[in-house]
PDB file of N, CA and C in Angstrom:
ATOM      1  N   UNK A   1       0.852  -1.158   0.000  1.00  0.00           N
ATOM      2  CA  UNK A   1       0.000   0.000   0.000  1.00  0.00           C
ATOM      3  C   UNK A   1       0.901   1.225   0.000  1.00  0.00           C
ATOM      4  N   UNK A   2       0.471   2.063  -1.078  1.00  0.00           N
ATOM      5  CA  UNK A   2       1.058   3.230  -0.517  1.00  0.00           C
ATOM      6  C   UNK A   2      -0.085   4.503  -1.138  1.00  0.00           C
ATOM      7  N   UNK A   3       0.371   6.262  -0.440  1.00  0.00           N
ATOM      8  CA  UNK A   3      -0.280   6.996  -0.832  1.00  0.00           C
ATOM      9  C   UNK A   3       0.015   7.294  -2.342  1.00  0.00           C
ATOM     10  N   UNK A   4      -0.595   8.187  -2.931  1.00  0.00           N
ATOM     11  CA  UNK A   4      -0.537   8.991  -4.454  1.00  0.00           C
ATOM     12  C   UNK A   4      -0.897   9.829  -4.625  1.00  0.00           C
ATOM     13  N   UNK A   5      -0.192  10.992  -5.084  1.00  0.00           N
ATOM     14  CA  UNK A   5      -1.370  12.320  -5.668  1.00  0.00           C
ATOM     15  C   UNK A   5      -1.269  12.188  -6.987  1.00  0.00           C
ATOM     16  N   UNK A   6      -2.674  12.319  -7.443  1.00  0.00           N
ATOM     17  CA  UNK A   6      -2.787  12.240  -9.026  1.00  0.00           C
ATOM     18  C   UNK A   6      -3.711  13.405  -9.324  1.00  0.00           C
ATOM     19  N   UNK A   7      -3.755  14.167 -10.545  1.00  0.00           N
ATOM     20  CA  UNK A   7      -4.914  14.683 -11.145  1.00  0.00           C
ATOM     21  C   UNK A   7      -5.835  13.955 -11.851  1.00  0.00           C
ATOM     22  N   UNK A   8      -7.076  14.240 -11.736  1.00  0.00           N
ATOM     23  CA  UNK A   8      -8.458  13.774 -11.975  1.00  0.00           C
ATOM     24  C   UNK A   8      -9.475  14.595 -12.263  1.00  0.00           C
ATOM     25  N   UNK A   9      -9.936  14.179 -12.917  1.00  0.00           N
ATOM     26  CA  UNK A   9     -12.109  15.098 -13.055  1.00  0.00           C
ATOM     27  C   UNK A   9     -12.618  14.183 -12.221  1.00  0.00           C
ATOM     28  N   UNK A  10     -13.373  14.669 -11.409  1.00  0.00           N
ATOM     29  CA  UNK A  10     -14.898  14.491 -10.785  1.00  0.00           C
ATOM     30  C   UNK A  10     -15.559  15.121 -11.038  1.00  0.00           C
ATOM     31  N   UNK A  11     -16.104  14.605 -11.358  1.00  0.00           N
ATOM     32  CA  UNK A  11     -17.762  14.933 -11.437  1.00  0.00           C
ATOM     33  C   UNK A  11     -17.635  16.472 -12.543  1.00  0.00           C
ATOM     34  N   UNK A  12     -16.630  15.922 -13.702  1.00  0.00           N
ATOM     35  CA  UNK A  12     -16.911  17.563 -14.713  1.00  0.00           C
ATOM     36  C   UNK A  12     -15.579  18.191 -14.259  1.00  0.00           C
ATOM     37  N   UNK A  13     -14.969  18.687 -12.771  1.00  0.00           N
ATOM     38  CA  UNK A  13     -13.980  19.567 -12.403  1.00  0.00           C
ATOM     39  C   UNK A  13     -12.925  18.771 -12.528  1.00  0.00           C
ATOM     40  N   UNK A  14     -11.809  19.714 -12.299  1.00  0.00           N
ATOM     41  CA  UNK A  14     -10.210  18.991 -12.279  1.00  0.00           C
ATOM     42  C   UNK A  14     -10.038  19.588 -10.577  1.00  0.00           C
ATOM     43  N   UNK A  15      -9.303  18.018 -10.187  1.00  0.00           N
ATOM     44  CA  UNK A  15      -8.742  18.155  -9.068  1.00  0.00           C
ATOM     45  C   UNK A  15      -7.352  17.331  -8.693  1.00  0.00           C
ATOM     46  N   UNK A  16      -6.916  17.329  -7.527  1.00  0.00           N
ATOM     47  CA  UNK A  16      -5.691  16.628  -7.017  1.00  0.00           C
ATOM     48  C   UNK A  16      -6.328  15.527  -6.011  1.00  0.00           C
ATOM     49  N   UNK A  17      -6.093  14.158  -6.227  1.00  0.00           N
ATOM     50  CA  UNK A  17      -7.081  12.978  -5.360  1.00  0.00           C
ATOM     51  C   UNK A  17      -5.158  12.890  -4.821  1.00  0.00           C
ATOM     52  N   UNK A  18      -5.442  12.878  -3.447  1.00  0.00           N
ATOM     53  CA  UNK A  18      -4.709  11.843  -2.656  1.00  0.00           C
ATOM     54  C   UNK A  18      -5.137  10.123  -2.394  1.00  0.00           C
ATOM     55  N   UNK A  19      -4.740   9.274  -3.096  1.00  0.00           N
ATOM     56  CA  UNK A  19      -5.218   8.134  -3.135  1.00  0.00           C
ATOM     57  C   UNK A  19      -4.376   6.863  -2.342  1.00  0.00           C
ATOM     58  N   UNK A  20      -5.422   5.971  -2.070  1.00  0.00           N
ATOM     59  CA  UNK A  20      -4.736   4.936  -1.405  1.00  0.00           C
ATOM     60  C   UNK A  20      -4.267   3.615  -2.448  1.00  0.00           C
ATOM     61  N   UNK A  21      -2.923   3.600  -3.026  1.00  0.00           N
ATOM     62  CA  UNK A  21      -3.049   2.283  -3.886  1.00  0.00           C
ATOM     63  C   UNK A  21      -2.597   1.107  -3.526  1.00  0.00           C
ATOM     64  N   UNK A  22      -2.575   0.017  -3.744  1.00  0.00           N
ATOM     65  CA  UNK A  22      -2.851  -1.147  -3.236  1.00  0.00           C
ATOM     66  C   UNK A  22      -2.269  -2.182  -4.846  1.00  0.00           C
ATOM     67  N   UNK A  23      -1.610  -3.419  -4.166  1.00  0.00           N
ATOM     68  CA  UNK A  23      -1.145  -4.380  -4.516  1.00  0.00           C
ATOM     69  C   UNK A  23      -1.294  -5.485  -3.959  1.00  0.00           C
ATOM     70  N   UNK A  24      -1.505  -6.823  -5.014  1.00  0.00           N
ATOM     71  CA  UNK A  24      -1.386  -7.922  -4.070  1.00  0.00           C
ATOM     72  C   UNK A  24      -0.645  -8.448  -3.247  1.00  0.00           C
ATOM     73  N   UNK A  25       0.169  -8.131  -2.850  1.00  0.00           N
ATOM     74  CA  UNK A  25       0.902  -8.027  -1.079  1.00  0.00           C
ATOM     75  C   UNK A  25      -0.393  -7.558  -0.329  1.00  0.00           C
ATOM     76  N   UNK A  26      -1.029  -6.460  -0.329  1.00  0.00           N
ATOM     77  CA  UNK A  26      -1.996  -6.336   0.494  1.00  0.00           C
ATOM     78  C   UNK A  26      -3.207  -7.459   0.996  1.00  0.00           C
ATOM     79  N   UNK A  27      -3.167  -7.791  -0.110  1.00  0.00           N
ATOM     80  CA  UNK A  27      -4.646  -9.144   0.267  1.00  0.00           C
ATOM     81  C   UNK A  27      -4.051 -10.155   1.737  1.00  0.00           C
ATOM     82  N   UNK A  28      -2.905 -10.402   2.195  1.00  0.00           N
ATOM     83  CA  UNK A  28      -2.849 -11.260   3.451  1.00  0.00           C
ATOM     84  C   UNK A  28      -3.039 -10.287   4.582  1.00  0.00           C
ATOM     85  N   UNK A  29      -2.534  -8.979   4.179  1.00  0.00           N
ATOM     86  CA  UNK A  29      -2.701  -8.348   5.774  1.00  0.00           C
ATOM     87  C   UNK A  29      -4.361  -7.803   5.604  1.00  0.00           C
ATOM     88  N   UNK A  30      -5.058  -7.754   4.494  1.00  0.00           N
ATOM     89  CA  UNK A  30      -6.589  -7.055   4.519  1.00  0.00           C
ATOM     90  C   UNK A  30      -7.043  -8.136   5.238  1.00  0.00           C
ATOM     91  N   UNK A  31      -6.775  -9.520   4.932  1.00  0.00           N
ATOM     92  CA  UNK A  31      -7.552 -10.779   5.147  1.00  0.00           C
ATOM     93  C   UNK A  31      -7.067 -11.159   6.534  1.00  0.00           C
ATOM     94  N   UNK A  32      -6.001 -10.925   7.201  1.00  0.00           N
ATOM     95  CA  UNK A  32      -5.936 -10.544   8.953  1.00  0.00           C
ATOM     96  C   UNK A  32      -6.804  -9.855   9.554  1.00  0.00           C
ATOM     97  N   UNK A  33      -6.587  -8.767   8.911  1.00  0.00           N
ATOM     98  CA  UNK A  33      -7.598  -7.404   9.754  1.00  0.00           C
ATOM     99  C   UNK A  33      -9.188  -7.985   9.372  1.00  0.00           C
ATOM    100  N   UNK A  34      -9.815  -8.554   7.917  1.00  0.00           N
ATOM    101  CA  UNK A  34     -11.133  -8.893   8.433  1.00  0.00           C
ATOM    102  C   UNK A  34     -11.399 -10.023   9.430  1.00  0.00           C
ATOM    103  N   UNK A  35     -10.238 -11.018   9.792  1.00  0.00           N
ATOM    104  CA  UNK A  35     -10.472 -12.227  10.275  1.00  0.00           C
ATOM    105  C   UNK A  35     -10.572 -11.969  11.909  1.00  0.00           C
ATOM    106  N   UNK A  36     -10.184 -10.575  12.525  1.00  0.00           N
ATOM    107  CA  UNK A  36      -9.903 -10.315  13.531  1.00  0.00           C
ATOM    108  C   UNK A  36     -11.599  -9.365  13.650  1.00  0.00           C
ATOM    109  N   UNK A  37     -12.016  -8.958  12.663  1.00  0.00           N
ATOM    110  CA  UNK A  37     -13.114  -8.494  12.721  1.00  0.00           C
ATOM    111  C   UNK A  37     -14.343  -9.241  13.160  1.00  0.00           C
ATOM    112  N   UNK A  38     -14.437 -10.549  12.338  1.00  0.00           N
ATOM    113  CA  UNK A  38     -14.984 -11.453  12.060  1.00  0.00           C
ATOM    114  C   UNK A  38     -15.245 -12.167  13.385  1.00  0.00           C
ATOM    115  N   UNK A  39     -13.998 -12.198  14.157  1.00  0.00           N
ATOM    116  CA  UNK A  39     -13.612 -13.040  15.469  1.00  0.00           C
ATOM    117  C   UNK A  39     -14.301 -12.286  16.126  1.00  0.00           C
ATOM    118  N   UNK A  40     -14.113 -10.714  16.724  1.00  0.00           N
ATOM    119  CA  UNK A  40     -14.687  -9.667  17.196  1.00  0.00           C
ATOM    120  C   UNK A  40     -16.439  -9.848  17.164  1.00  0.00           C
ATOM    121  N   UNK A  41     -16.786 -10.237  15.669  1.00  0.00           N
ATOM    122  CA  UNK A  41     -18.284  -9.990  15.715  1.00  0.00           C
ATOM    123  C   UNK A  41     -18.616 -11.498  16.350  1.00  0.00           C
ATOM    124  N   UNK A  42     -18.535 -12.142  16.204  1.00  0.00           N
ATOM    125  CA  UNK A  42     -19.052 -13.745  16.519  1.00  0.00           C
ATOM    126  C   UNK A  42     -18.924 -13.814  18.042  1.00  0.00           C
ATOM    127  N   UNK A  43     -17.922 -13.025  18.768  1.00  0.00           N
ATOM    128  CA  UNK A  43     -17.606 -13.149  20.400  1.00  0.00           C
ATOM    129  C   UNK A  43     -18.859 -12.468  20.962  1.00  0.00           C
ATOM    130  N   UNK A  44     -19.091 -10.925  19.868  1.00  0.00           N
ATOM    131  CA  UNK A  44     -20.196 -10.247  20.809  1.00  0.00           C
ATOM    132  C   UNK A  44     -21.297 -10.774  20.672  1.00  0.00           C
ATOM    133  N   UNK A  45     -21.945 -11.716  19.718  1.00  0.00           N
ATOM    134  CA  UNK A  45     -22.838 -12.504  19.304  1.00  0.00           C
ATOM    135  C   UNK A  45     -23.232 -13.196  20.511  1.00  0.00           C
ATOM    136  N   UNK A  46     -22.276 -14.405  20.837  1.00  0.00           N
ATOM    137  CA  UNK A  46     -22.414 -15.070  22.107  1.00  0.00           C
ATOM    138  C   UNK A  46     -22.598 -14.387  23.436  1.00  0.00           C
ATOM    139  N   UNK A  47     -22.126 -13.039  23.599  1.00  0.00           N
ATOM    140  CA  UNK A  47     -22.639 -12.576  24.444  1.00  0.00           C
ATOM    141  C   UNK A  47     -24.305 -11.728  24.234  1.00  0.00           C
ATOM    142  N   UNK A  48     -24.825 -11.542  23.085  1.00  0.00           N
ATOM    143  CA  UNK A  48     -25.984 -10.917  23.123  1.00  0.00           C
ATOM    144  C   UNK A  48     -25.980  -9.751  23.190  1.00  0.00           C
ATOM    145  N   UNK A  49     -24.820  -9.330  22.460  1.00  0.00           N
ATOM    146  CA  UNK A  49     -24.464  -7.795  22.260  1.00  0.00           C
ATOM    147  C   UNK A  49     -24.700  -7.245  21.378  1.00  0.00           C
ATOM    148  N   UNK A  50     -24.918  -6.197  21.385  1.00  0.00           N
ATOM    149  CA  UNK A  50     -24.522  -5.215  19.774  1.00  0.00           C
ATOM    150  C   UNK A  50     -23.225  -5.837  18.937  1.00  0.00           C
ATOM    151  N   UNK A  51     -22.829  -6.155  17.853  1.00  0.00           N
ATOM    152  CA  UNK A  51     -22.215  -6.526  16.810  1.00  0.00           C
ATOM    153  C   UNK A  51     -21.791  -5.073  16.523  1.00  0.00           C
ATOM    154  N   UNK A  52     -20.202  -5.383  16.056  1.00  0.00           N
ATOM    155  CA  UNK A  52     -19.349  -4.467  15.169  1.00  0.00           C
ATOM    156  C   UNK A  52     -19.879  -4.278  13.826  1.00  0.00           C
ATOM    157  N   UNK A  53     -20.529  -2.538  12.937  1.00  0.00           N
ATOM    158  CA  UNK A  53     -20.672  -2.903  12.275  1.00  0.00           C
ATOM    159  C   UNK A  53     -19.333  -3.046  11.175  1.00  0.00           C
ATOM    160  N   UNK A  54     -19.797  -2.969   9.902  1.00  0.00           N
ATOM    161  CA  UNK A  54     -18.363  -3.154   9.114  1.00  0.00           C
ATOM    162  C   UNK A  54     -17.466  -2.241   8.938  1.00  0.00           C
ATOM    163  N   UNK A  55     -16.269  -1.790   9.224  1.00  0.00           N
ATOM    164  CA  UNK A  55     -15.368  -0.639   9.418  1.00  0.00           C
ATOM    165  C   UNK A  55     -15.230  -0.411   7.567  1.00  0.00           C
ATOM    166  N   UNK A  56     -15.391   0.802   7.472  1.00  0.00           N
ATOM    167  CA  UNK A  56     -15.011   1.158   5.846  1.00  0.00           C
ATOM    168  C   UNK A  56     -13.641   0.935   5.799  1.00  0.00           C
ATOM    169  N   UNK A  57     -12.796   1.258   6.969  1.00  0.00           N
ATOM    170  CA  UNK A  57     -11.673   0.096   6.254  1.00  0.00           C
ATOM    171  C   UNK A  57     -11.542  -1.199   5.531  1.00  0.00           C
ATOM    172  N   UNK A  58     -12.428  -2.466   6.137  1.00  0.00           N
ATOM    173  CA  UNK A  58     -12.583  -3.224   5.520  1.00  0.00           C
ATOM    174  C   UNK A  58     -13.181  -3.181   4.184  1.00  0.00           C
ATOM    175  N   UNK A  59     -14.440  -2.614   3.911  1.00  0.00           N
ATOM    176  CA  UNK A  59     -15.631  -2.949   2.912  1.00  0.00           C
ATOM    177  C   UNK A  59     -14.850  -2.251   1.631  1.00  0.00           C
ATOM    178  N   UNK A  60     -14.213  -0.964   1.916  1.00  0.00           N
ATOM    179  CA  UNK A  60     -13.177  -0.335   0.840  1.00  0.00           C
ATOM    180  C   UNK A  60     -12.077  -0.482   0.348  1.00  0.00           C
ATOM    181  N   UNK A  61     -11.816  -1.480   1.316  1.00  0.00           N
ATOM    182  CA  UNK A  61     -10.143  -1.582   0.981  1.00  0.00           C
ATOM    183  C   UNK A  61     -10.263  -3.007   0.159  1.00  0.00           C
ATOM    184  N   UNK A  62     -11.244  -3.814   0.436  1.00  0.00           N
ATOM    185  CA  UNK A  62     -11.567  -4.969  -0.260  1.00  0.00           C
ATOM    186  C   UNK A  62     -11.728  -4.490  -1.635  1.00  0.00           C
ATOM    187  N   UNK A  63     -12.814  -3.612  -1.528  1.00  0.00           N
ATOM    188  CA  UNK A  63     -13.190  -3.078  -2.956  1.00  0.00           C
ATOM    189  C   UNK A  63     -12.227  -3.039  -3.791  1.00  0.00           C
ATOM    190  N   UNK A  64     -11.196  -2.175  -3.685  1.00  0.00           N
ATOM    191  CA  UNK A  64     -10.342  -1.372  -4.231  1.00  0.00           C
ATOM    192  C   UNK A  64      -9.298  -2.912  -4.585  1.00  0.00           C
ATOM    193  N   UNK A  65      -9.118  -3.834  -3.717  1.00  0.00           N
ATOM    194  CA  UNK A  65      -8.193  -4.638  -3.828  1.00  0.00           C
ATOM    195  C   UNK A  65      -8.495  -6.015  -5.180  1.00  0.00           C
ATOM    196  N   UNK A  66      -9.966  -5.909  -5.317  1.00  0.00           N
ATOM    197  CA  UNK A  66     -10.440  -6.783  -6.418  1.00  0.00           C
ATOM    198  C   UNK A  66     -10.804  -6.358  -7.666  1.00  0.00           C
ATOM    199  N   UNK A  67     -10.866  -4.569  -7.256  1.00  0.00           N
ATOM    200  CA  UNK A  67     -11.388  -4.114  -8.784  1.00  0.00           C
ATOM    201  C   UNK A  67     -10.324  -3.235  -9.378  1.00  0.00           C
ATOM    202  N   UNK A  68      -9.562  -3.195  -8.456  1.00  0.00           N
ATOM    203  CA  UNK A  68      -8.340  -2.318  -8.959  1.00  0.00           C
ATOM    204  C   UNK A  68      -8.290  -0.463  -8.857  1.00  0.00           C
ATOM    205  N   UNK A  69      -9.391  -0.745  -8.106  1.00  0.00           N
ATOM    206  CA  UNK A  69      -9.265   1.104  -8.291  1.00  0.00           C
ATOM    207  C   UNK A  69      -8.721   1.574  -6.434  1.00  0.00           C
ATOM    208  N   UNK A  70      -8.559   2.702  -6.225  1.00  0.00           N
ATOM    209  CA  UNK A  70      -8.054   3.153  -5.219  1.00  0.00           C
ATOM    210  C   UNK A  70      -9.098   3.943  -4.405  1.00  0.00           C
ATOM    211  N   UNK A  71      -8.294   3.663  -2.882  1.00  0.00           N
ATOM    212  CA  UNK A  71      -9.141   4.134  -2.125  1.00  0.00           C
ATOM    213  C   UNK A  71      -8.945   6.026  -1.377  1.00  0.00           C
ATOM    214  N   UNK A  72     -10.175   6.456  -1.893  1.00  0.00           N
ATOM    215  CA  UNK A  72      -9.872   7.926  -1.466  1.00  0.00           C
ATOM    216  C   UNK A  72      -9.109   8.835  -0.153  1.00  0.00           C
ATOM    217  N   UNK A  73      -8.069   8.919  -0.004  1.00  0.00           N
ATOM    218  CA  UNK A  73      -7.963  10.003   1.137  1.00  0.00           C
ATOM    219  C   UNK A  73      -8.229  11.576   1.665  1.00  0.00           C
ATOM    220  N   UNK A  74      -7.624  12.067   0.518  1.00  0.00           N
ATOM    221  CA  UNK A  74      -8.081  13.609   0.515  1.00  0.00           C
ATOM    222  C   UNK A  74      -8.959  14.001  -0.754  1.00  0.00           C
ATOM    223  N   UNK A  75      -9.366  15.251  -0.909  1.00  0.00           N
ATOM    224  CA  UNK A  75      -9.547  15.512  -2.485  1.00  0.00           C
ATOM    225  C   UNK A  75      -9.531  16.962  -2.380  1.00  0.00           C
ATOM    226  N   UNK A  76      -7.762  17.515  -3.716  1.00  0.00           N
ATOM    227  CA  UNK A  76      -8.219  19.099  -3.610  1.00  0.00           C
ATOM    228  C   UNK A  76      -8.986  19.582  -4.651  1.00  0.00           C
ATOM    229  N   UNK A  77      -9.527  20.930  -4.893  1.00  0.00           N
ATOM    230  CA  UNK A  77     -10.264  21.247  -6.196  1.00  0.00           C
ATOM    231  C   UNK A  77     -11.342  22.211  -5.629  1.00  0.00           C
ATOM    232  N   UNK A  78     -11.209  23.237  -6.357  1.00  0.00           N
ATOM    233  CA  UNK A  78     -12.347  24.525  -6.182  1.00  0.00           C
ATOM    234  C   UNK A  78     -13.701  23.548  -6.346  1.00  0.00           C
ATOM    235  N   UNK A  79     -14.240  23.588  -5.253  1.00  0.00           N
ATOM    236  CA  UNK A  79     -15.556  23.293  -5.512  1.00  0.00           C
ATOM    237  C   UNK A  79     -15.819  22.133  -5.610  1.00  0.00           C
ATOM    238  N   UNK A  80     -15.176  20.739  -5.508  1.00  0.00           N
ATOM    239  CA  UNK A  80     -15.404  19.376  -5.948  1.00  0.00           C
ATOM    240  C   UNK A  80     -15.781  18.982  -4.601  1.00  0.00           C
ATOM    241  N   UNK A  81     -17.111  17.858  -5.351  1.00  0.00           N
ATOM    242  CA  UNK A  81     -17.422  17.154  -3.999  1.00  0.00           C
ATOM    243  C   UNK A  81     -16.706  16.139  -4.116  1.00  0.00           C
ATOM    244  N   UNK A  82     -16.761  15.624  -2.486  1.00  0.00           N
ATOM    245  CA  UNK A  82     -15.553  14.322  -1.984  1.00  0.00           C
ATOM    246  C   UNK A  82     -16.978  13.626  -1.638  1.00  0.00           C
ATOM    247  N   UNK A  83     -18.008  13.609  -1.741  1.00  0.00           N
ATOM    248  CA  UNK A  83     -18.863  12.453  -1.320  1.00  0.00           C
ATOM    249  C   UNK A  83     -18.558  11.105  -1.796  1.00  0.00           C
ATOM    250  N   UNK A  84     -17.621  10.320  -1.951  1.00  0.00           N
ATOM    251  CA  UNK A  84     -17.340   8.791  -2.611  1.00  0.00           C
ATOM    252  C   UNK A  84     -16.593   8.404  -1.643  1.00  0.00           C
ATOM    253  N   UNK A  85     -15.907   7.246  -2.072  1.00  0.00           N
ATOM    254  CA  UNK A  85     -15.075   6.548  -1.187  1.00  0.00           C
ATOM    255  C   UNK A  85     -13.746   5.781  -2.044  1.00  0.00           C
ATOM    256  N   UNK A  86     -13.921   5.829  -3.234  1.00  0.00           N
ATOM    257  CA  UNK A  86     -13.045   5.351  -4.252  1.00  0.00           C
ATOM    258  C   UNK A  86     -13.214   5.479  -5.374  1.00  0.00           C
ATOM    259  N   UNK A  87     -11.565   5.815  -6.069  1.00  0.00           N
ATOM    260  CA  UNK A  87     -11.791   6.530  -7.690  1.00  0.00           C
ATOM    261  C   UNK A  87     -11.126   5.452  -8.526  1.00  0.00           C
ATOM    262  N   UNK A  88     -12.060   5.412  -9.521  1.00  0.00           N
ATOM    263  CA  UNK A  88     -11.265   4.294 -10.393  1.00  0.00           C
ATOM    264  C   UNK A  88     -10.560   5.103 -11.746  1.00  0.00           C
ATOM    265  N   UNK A  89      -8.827   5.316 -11.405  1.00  0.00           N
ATOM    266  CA  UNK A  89      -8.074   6.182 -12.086  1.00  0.00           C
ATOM    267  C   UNK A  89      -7.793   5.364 -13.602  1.00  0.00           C
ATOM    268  N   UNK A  90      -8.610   4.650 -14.076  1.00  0.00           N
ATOM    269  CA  UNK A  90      -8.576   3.652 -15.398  1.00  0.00           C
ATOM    270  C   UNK A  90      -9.771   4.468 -16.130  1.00  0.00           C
ATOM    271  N   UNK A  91     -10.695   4.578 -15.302  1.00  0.00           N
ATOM    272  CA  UNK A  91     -12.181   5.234 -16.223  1.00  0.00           C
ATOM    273  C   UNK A  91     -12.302   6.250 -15.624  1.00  0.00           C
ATOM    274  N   UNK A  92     -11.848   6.703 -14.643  1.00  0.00           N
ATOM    275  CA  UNK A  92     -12.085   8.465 -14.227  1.00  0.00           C
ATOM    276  C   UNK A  92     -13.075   8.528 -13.442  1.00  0.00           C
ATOM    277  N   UNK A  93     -13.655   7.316 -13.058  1.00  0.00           N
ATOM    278  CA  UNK A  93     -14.757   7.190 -12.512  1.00  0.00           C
ATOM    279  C   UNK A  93     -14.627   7.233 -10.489  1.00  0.00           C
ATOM    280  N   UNK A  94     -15.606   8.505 -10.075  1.00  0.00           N
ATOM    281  CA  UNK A  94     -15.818   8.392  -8.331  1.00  0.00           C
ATOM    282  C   UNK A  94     -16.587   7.261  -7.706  1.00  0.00           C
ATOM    283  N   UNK A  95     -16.144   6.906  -6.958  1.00  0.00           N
ATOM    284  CA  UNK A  95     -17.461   5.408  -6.165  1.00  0.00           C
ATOM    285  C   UNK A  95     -17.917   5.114  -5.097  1.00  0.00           C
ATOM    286  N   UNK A  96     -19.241   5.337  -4.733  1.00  0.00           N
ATOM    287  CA  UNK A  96     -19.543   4.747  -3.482  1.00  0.00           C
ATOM    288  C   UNK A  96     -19.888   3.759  -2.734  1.00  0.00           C
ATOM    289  N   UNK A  97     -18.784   3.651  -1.636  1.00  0.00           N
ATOM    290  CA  UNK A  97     -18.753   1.764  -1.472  1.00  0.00           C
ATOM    291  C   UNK A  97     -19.430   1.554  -0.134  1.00  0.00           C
ATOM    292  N   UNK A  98     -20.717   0.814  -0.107  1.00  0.00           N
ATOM    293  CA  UNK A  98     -21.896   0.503   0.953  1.00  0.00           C
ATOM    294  C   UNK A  98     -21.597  -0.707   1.153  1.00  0.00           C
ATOM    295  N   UNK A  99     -21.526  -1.533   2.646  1.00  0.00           N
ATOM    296  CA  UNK A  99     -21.503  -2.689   2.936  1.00  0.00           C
ATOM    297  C   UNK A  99     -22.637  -2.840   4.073  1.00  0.00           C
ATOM    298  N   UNK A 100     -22.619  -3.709   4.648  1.00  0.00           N
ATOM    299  CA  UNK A 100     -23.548  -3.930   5.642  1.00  0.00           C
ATOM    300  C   UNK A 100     -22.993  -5.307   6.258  1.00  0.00           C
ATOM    301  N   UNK A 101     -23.338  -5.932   7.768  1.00  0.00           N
ATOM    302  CA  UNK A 101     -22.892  -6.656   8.933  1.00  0.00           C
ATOM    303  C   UNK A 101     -24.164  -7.659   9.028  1.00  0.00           C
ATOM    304  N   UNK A 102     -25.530  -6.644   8.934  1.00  0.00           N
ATOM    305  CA  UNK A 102     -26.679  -7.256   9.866  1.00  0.00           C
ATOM    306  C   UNK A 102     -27.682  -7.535   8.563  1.00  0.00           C
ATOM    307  N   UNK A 103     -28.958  -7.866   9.234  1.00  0.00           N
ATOM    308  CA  UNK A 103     -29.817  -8.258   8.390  1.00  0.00           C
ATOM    309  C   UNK A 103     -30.662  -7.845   9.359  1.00  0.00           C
ATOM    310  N   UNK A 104     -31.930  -6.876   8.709  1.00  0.00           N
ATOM    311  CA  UNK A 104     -32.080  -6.180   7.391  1.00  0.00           C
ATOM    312  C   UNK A 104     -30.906  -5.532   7.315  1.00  0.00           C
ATOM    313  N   UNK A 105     -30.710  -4.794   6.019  1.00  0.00           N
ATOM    314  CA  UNK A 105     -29.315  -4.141   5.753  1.00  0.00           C
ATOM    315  C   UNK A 105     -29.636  -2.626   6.268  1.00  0.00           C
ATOM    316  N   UNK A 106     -29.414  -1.929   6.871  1.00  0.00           N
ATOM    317  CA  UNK A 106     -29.109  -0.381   7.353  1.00  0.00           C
ATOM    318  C   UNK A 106     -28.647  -0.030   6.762  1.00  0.00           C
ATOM    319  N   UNK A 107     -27.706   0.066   5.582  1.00  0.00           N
ATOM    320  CA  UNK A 107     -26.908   1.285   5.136  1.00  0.00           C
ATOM    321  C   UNK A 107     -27.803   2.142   4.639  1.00  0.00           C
ATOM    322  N   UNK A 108     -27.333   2.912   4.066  1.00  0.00           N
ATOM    323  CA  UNK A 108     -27.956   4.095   3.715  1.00  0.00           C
ATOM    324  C   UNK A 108     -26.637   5.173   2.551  1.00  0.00           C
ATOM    325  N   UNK A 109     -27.337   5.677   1.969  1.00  0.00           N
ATOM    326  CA  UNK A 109     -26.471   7.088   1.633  1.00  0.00           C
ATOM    327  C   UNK A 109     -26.861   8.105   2.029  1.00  0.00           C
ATOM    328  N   UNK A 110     -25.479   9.227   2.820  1.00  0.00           N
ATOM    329  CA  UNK A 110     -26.091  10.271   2.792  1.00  0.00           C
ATOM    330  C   UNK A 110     -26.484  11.590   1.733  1.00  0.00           C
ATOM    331  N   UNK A 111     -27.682  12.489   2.657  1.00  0.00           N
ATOM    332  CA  UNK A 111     -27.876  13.880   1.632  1.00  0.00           C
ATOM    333  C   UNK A 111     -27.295  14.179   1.279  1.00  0.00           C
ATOM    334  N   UNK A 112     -26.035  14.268   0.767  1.00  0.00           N
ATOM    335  CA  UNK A 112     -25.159  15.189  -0.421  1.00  0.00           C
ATOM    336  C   UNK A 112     -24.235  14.213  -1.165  1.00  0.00           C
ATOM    337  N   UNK A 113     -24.794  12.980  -1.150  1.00  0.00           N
ATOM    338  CA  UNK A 113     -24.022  11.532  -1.758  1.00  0.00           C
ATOM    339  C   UNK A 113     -24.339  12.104  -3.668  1.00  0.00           C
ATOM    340  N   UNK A 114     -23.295  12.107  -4.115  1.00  0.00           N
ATOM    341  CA  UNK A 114     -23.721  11.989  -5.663  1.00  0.00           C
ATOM    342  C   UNK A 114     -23.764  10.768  -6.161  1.00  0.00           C
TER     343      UNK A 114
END
């Protein structure tokens, strides 16, 4: 993993994305950190607790690690919205990445989500 600044359009504007990029070296330590998650949710289970929901670390960093695009950190640019969570610097394309833990699913997007 490492950071990147690249130029990009969103959404029409030009900006500077600080991005998170990612290689397959990453997939054993992502697949630690969910397995420790995983362990985490199943313990509070047995106790009859509230459950961890899914950390956007996980649900994004997965993303980014199977489809190849990167995960957002900063974003500069007169006026650009940062509502996403990952840019895919192949198609220029912003993305918003929703997971969910429970059933029914809760997520949601928020009001100023493009």
């Amino acid at each position: 993993m490492r950071l990147v600044e690249k130029k990009v359009m969103v959404f029409g504007k030009e900006a500077t994305a600080e991005l998170m990029e990612f290689d397959k070296q990453d997939r054993k330590k992502w697949k630690t950190l969910f397995d420790l998650w995983v362990n985490l949710k199943m313990g509070m289970r047995e106790y009859q607790a509230r459950e961890p929901n899914m950390l956007e670390g996980i649900s994004e960093v997965a993303f980014c690690l199977y489809s190849g695009s990167h995960r957002l950190i900063g974003l500069k640019g007169n006026g650009v919205s940062s509502s996403f969570d990952t840019f895919n610097v192949e198609n220029n394309k912003a993305e918003q990445i929703k997971a969910c833990s429970v059933m029914p699913d809760l997520t949601s997007f928020g009001p100023k989500s493009v």
